[in-house]
N, C-alpha and C. Protein backbone atom coordinates (compact mmCIF):
# COMPACT_ATOMS: atom_id res chain seq x y z
N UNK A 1 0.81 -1.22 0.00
CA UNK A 1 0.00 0.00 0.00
C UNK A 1 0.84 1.27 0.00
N UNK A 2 1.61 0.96 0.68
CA UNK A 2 2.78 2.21 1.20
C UNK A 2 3.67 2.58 -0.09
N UNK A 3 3.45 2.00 -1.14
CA UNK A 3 4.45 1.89 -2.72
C UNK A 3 3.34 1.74 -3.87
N UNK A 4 1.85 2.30 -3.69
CA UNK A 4 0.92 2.22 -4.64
C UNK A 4 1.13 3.13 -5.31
N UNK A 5 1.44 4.44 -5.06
CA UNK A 5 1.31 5.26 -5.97
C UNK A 5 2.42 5.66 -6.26
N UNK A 6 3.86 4.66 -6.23
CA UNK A 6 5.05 4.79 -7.12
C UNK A 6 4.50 3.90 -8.46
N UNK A 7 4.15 2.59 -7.73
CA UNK A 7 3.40 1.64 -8.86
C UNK A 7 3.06 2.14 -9.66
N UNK A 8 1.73 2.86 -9.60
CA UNK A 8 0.60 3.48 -10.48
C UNK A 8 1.62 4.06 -11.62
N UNK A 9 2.61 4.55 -11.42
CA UNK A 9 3.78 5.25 -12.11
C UNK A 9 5.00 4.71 -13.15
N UNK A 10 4.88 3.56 -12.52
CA UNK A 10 5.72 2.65 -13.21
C UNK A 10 5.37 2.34 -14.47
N UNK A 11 6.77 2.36 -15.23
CA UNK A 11 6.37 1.73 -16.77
C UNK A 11 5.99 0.61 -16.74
N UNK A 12 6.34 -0.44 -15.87
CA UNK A 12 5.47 -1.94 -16.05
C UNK A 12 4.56 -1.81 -15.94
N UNK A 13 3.21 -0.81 -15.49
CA UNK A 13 2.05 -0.65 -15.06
C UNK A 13 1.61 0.26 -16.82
N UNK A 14 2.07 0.90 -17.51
CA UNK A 14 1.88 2.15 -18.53
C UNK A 14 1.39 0.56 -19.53
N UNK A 15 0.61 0.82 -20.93
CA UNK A 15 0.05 -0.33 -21.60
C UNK A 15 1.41 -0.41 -22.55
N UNK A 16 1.64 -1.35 -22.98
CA UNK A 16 2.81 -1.90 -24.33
C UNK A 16 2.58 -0.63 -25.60
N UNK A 17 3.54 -0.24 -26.38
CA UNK A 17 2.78 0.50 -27.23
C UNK A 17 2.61 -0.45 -28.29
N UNK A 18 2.61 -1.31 -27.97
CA UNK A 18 2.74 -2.76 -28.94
C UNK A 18 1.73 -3.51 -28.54
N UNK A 19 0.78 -4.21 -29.55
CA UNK A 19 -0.20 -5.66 -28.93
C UNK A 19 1.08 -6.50 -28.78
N UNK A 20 0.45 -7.46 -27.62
CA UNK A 20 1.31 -8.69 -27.93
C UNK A 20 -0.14 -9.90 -28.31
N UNK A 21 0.60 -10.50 -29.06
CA UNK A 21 -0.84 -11.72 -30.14
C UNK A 21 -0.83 -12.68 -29.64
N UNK A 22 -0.06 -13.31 -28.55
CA UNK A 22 -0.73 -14.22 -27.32
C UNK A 22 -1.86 -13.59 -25.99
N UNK A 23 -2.15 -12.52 -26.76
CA UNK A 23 -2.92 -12.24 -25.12
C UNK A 23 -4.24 -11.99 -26.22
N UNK A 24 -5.78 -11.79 -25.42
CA UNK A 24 -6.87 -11.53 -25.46
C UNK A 24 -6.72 -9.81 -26.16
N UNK A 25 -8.02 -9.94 -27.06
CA UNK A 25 -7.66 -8.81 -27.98
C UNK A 25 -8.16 -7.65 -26.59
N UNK A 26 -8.70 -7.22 -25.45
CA UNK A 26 -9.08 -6.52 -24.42
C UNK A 26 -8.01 -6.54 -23.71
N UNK A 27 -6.57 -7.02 -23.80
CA UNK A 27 -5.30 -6.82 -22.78
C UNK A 27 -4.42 -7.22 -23.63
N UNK A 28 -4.77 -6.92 -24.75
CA UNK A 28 -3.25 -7.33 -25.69
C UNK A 28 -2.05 -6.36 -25.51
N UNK A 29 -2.52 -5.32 -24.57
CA UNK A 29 -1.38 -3.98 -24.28
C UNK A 29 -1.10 -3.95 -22.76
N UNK A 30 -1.39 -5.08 -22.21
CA UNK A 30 -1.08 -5.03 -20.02
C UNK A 30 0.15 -5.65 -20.32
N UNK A 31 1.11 -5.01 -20.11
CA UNK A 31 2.24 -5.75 -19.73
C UNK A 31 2.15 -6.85 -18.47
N UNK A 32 2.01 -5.96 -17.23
CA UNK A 32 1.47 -6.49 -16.08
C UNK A 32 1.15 -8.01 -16.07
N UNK A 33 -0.20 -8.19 -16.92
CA UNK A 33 -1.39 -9.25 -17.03
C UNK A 33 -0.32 -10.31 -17.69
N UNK A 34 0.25 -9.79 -18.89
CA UNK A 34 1.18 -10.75 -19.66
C UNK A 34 2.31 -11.26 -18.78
N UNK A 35 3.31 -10.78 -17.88
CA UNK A 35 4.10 -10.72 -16.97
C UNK A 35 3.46 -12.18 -16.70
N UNK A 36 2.47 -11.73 -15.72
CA UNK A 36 1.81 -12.72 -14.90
C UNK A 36 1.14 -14.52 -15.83
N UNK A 37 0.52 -13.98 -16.60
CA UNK A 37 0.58 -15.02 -18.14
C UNK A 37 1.77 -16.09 -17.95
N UNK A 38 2.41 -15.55 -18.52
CA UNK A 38 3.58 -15.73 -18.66
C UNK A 38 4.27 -16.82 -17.91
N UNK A 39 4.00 -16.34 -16.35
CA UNK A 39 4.59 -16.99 -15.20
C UNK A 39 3.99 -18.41 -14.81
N UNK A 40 2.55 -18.01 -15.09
CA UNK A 40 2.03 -19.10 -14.85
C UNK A 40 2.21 -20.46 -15.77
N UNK A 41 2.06 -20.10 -17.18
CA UNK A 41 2.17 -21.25 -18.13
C UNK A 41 3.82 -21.57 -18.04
N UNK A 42 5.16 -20.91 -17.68
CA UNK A 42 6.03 -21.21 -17.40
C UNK A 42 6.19 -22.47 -16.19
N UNK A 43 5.31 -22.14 -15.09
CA UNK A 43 5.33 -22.78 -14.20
C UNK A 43 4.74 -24.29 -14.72
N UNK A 44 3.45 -24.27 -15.57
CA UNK A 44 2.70 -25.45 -15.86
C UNK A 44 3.64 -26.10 -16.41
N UNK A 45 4.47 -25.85 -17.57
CA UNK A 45 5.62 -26.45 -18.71
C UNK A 45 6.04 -27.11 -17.73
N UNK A 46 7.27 -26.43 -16.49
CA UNK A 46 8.00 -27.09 -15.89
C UNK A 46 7.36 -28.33 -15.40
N UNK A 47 6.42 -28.55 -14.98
CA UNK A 47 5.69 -29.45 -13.98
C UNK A 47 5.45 -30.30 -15.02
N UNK A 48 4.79 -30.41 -16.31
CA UNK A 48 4.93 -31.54 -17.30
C UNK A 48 6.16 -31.93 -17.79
N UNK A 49 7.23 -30.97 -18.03
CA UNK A 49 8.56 -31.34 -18.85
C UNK A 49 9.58 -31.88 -17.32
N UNK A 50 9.22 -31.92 -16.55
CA UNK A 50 9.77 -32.45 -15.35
C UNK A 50 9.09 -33.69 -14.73
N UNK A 51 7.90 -34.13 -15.02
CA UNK A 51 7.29 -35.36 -15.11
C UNK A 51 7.68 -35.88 -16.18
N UNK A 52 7.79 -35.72 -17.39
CA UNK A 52 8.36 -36.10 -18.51
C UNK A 52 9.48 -36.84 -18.32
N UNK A 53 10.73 -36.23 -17.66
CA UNK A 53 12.24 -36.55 -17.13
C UNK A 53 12.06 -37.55 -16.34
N UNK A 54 11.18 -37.61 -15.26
CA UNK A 54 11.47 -38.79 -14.41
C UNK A 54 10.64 -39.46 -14.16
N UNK A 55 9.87 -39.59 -15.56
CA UNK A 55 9.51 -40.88 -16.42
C UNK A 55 10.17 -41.63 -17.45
N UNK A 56 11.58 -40.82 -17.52
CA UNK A 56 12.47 -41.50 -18.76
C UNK A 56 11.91 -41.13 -20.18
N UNK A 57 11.35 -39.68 -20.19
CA UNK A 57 11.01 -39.31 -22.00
C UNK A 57 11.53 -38.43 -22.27
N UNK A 58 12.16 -37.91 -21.55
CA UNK A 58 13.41 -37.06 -21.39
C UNK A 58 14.53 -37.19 -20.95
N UNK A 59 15.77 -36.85 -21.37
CA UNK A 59 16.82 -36.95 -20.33
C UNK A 59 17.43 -36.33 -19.05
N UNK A 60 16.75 -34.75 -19.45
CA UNK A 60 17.68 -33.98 -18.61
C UNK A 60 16.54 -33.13 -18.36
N UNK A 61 16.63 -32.19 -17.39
CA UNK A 61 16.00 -31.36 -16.93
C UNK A 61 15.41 -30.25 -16.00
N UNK A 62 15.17 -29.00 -15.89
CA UNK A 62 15.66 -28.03 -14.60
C UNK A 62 14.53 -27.40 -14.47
N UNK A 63 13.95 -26.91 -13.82
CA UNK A 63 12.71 -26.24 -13.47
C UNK A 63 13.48 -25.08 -12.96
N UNK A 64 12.93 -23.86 -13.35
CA UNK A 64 13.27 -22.67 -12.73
C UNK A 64 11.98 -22.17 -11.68
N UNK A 65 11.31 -23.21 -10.51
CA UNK A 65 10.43 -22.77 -10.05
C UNK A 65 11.15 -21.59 -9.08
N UNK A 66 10.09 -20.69 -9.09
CA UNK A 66 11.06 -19.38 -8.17
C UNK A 66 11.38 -18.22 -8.71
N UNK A 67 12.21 -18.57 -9.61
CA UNK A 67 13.38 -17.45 -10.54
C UNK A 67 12.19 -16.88 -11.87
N UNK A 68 11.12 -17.22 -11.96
CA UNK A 68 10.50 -16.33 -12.81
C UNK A 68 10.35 -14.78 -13.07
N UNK A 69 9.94 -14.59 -11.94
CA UNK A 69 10.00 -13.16 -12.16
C UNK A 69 10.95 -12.25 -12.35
N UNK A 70 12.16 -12.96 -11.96
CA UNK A 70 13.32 -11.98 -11.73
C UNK A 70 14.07 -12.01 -13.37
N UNK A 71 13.14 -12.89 -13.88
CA UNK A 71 13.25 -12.35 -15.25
C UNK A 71 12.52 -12.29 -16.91
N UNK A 72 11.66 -12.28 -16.17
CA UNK A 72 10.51 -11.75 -16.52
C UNK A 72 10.54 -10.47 -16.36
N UNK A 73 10.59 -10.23 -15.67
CA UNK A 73 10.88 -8.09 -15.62
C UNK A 73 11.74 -7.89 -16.50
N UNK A 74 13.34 -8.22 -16.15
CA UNK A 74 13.63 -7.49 -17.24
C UNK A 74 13.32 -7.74 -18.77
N UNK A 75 12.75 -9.05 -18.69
CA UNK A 75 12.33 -9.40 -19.98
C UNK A 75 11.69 -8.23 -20.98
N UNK A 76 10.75 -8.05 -20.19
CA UNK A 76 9.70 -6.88 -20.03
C UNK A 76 10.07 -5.69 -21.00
N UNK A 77 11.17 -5.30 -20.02
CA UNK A 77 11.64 -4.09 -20.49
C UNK A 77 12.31 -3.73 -21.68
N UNK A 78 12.82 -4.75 -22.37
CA UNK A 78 13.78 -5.34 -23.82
C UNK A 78 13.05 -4.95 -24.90
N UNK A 79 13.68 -4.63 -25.52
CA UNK A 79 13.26 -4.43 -26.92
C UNK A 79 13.84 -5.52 -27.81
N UNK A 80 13.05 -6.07 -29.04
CA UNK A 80 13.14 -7.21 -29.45
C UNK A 80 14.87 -7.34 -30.05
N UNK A 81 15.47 -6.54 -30.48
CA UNK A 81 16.83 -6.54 -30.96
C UNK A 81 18.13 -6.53 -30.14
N UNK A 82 17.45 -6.27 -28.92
CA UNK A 82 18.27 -6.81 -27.61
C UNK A 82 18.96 -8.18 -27.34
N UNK A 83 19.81 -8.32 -27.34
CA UNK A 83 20.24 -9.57 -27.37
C UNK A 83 20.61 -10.39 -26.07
N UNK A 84 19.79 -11.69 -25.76
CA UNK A 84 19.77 -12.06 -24.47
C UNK A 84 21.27 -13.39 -24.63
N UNK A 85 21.66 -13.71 -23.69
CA UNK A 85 22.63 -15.10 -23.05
C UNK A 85 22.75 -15.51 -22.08
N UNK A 86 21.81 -16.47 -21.70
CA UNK A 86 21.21 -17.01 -20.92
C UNK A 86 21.85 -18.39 -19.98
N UNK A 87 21.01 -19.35 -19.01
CA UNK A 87 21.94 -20.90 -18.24
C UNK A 87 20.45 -21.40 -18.45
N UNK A 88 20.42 -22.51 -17.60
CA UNK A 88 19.38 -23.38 -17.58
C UNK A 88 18.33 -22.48 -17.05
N UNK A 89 18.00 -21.98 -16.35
CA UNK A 89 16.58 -22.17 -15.57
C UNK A 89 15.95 -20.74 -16.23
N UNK A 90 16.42 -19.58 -17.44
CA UNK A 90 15.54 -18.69 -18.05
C UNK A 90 14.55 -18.97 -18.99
N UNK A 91 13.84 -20.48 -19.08
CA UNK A 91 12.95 -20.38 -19.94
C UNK A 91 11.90 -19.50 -20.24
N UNK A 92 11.48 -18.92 -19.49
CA UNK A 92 10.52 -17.41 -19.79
C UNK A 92 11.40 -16.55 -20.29
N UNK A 93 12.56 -16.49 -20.70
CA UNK A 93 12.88 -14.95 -21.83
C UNK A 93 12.31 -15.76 -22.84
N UNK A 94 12.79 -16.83 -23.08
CA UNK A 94 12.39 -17.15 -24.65
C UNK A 94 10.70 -17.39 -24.71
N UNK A 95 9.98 -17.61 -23.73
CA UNK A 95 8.67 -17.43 -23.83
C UNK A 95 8.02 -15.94 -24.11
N UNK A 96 8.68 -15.41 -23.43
CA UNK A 96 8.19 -14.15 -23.24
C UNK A 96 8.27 -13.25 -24.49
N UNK A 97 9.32 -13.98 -25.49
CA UNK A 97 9.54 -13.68 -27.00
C UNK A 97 9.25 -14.14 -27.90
N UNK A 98 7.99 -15.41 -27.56
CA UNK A 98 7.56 -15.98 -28.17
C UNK A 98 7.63 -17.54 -28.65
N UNK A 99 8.59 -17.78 -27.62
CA UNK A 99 8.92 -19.37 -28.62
C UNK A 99 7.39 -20.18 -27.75
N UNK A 100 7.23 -21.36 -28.53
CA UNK A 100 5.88 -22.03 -28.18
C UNK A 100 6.27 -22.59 -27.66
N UNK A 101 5.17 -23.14 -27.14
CA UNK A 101 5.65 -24.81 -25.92
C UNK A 101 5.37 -25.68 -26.89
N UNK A 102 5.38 -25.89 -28.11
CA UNK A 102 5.71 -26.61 -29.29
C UNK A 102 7.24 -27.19 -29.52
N UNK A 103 7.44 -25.87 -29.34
CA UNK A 103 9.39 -25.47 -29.52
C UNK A 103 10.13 -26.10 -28.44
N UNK A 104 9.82 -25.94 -27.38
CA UNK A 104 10.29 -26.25 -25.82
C UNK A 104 10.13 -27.83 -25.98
N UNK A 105 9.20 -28.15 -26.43
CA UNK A 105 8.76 -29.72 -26.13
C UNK A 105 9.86 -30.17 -27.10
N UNK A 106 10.03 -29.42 -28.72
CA UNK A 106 10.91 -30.78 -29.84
C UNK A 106 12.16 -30.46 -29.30
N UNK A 107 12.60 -29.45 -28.13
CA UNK A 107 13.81 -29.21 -28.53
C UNK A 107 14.65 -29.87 -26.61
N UNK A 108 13.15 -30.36 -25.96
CA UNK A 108 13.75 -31.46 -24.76
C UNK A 108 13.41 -32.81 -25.83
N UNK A 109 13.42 -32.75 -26.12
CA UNK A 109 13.01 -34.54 -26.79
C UNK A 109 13.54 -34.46 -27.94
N UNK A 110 14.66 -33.71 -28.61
CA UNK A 110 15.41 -33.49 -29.45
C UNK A 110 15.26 -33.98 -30.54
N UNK A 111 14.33 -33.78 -31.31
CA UNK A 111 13.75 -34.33 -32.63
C UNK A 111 13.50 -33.36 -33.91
N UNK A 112 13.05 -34.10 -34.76
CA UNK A 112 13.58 -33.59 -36.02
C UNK A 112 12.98 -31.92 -36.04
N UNK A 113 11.89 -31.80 -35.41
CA UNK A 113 11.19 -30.37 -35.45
C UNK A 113 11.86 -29.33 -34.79
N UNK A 114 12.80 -29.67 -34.25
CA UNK A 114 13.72 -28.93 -33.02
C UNK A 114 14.63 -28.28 -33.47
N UNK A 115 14.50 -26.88 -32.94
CA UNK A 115 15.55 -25.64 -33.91
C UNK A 115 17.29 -26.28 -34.01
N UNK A 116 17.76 -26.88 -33.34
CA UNK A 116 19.07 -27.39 -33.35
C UNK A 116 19.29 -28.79 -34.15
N UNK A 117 17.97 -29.33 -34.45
CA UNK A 117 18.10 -30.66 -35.11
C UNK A 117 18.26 -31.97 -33.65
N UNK A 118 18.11 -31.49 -32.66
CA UNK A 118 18.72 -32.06 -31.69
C UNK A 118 19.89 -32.64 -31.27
N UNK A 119 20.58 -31.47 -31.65
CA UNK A 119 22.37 -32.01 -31.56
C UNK A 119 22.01 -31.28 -30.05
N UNK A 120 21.36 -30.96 -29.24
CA UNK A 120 22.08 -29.65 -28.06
C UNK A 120 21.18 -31.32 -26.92
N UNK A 121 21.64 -30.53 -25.82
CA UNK A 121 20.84 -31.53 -24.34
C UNK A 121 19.71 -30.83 -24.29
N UNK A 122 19.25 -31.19 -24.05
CA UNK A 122 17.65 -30.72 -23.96
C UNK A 122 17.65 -29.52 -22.36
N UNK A 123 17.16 -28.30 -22.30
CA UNK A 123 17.03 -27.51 -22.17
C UNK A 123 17.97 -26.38 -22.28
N UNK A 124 18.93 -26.73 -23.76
CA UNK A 124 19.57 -25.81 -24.46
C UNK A 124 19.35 -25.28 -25.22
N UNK A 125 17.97 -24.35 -24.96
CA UNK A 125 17.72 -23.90 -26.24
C UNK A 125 18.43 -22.64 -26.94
N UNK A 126 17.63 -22.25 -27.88
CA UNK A 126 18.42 -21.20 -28.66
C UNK A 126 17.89 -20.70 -29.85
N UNK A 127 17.24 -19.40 -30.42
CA UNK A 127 16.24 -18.72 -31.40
C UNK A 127 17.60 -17.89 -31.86
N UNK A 128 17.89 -17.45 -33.18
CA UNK A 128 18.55 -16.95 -34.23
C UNK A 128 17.33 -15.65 -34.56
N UNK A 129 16.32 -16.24 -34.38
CA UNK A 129 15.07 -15.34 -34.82
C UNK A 129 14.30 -14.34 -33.47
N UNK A 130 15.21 -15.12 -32.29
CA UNK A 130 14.30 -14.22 -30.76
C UNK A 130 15.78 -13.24 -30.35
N UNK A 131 16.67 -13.81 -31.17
CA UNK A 131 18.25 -13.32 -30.44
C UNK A 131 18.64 -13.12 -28.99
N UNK A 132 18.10 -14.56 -29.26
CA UNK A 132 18.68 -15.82 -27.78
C UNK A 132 19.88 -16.69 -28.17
N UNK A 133 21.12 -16.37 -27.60
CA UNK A 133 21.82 -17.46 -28.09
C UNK A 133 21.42 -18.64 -27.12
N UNK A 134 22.28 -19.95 -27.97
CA UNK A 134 22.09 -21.16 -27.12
C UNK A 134 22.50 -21.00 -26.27
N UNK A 135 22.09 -21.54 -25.54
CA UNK A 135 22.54 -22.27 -23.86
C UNK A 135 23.33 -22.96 -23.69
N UNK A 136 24.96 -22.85 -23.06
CA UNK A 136 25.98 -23.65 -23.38
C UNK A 136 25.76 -24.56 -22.12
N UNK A 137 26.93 -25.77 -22.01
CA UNK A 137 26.46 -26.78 -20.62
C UNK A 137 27.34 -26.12 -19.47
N UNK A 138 28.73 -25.70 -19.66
CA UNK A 138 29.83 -24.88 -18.78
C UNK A 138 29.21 -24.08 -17.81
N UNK A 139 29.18 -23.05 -16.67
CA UNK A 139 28.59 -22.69 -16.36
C UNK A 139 29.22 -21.13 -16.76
N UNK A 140 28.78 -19.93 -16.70
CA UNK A 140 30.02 -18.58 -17.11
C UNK A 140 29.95 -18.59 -18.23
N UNK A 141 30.21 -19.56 -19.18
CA UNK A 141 30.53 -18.86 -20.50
C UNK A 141 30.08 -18.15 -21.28
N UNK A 142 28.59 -18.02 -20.75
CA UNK A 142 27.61 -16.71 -21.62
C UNK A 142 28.74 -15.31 -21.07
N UNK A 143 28.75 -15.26 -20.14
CA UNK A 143 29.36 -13.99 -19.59
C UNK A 143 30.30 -12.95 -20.33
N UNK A 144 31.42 -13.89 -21.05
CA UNK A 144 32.03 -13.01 -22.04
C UNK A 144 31.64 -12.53 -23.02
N UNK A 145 31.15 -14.41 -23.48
CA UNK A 145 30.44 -13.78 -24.99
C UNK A 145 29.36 -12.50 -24.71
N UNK A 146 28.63 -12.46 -23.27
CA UNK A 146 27.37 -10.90 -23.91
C UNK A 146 28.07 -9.59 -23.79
N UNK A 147 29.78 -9.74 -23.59
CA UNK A 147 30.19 -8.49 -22.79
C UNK A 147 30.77 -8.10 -24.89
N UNK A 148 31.41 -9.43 -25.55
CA UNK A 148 31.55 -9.20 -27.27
C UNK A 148 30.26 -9.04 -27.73
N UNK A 149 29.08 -9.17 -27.65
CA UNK A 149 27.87 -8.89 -27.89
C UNK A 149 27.67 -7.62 -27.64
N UNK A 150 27.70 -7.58 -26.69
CA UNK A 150 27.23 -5.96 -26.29
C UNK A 150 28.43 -4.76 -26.80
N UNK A 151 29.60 -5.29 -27.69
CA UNK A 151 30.29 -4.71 -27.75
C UNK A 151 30.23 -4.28 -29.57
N UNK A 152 29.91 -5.54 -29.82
CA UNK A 152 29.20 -5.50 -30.88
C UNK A 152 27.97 -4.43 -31.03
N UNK A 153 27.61 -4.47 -30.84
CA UNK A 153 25.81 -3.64 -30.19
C UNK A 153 26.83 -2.06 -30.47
N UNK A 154 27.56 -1.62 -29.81
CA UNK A 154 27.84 -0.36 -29.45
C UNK A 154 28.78 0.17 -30.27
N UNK A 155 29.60 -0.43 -31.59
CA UNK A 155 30.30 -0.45 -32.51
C UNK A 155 29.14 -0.45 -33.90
N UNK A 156 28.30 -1.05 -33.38
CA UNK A 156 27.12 -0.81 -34.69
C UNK A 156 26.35 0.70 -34.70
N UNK A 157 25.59 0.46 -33.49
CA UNK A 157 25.26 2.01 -33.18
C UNK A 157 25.78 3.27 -33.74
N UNK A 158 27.39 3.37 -33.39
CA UNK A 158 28.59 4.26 -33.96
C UNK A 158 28.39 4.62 -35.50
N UNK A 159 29.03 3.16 -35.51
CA UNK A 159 28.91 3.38 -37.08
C UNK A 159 27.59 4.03 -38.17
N UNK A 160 26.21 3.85 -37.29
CA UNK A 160 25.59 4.13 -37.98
C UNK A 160 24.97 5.72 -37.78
N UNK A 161 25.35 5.77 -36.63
CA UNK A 161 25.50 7.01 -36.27
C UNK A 161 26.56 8.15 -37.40
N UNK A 162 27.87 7.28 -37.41
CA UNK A 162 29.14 8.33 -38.45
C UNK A 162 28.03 8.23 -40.03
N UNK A 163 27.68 6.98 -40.40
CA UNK A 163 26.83 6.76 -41.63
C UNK A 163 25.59 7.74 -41.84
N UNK A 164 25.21 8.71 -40.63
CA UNK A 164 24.01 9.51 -40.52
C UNK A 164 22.71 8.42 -40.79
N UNK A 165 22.93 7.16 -40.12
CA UNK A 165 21.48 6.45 -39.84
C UNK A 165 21.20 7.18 -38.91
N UNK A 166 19.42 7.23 -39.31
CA UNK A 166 19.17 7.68 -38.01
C UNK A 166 18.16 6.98 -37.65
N UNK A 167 18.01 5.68 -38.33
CA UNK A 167 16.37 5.08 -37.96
C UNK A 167 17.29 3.79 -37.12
N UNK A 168 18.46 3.63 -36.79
CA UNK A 168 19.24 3.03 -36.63
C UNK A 168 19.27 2.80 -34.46
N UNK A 169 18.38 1.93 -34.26
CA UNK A 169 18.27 2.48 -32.55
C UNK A 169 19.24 1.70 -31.96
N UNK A 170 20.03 2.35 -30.62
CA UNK A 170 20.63 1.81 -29.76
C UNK A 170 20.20 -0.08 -29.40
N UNK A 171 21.00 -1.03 -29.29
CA UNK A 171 20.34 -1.87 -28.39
C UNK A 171 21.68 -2.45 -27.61
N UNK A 172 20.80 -3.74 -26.69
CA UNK A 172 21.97 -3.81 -25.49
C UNK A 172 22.33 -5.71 -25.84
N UNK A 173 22.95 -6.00 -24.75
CA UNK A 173 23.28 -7.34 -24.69
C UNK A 173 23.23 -7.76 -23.17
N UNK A 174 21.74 -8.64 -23.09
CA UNK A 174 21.57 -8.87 -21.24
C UNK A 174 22.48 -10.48 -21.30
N UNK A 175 23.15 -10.51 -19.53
CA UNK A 175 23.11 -11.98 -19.35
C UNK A 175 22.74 -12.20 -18.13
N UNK A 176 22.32 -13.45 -18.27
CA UNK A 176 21.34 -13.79 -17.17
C UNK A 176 22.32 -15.20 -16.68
N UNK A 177 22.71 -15.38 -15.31
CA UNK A 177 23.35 -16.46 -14.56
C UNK A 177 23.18 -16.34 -12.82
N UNK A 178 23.39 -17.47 -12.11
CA UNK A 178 23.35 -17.75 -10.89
C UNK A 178 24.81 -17.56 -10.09
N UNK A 179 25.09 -17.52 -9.10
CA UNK A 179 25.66 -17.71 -7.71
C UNK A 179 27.13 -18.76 -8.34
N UNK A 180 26.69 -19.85 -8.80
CA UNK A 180 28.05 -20.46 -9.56
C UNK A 180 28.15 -19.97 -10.61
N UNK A 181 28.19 -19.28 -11.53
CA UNK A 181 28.78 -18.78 -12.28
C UNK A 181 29.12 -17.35 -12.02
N UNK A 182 28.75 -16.81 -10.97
CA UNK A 182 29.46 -15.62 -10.41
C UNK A 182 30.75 -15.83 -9.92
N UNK A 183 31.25 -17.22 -9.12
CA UNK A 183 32.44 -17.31 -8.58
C UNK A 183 32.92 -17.83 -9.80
N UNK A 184 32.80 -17.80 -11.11
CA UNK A 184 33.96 -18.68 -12.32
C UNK A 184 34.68 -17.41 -12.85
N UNK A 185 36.18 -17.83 -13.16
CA UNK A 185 36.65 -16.94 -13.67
C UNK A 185 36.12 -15.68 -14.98
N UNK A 186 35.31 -16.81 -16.08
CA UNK A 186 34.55 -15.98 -16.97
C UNK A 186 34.26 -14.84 -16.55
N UNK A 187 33.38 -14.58 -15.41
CA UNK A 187 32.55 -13.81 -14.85
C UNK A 187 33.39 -12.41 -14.31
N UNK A 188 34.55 -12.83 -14.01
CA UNK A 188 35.46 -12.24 -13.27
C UNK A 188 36.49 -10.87 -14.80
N UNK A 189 36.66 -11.90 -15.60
CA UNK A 189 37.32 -11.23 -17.13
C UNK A 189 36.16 -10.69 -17.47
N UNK A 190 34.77 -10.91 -17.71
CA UNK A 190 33.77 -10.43 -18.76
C UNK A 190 33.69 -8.96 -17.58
N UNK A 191 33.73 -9.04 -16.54
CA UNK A 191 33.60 -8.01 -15.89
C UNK A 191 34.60 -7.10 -16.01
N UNK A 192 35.90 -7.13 -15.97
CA UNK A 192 36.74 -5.96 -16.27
C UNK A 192 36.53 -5.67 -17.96
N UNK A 193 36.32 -6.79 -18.79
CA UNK A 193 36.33 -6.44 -20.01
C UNK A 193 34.78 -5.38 -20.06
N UNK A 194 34.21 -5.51 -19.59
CA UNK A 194 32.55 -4.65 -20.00
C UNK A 194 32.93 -3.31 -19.22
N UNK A 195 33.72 -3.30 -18.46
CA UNK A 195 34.19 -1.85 -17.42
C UNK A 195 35.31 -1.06 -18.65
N UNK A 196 36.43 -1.94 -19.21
CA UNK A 196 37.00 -1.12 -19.36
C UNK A 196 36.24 -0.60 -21.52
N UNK A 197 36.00 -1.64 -21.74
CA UNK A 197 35.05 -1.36 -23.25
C UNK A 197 33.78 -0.48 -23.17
N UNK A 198 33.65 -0.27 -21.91
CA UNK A 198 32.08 0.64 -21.33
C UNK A 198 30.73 -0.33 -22.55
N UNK A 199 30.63 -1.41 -22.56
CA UNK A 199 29.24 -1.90 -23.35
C UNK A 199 28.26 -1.58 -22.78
N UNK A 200 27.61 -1.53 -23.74
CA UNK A 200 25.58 -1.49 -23.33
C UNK A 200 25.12 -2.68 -22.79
């Protein structure tokens, strides 16, 4: 109550200036409502694709029960040319950008419909088209690559900036990891490297 009327204020609360075409044509613009969407059918997936596993129709498998929201927000806030690099348990960015639970299903049961062909372990996924890279098995190694990503990102910008683009918009490079991959060295280099390259 005491933080309602910062809420009321907040851009997660303001409507999408965008429909999104998984929601009801009366809230195709609540971020909020979608947020919450979102969380829930995330949660349902896990609970079938994790019965799945230890029934032996799967091999491998991680539930991110918990960790939804914490990224889901920033999900939120991304603009589609943003480039995410992700570990096991972010399956809601790539929901939240659209991949189906079509996609999720060929690509734990690694079959022919499955964006990788099923060369990856199953909850490695990875969209070329959501600009999600794959999910490596190591733990850290997204870390550098989003700090050359994002470095990338800010060398394009430039350039198109000296080129006088001007329809040409800023974007960033998020990564998303846990507690062990904070203590790996990766984490430790991608960090002086993003300090001293200043990336987005």
């Amino acid at each position: 109550p005491e933080h309602a009327s910062l809420l009321e204020y907040a851009d997660l609360l303001r409507p999408s200036p965008t429909s999104f075409p998984d929601m009801p044509q009366d809230t195709s613009h609540n971020v909020l409502l979608r947020c919450h969407r979102i969380m829930t059918r995330l949660r349902e997936m896990d609970n079938i694709l994790l019965n799945a596993q230890r029934q032996g129709r799967i091999s491998f498998y991680l539930t991110c029960r918990g960790e939804e929201a914490t990224y889901i927000g920033s999900a939120s806030a991304l603009k589609r040319e943003d480039v995410m690099l992700a570990q096991y348990r972010e399956q809601g960015l790539l929901m939240w950008r659209g991949f189906t639970l079509e996609q999720f299903t060929n690509q734990c049961c690694g079959n022919d419909l499955d964006l990788g062909r099923g060369r990856q372990m199953p909850i490695h996924y990875g969209s070329r088209a959501l600009n999600f890279h794959t999910i490596s098995s190591p733990l850290g190694t997204q870390i550098p690559q989003a700090v050359g990503v994002g470095y990338k990102k800010k060398l394009e910008y430039k350039n198109a900036k000296y080129n006088n683009d001007h329809e040409h918009e800023p974007s960033i490079s998020i990564v998303y990891f846990g507690e062990g991959a904070a203590s790996s060295n990766d984490f430790h280099a991608a960090c002086n490297f993003a300090s001293t390259l200043q990336v987005p």
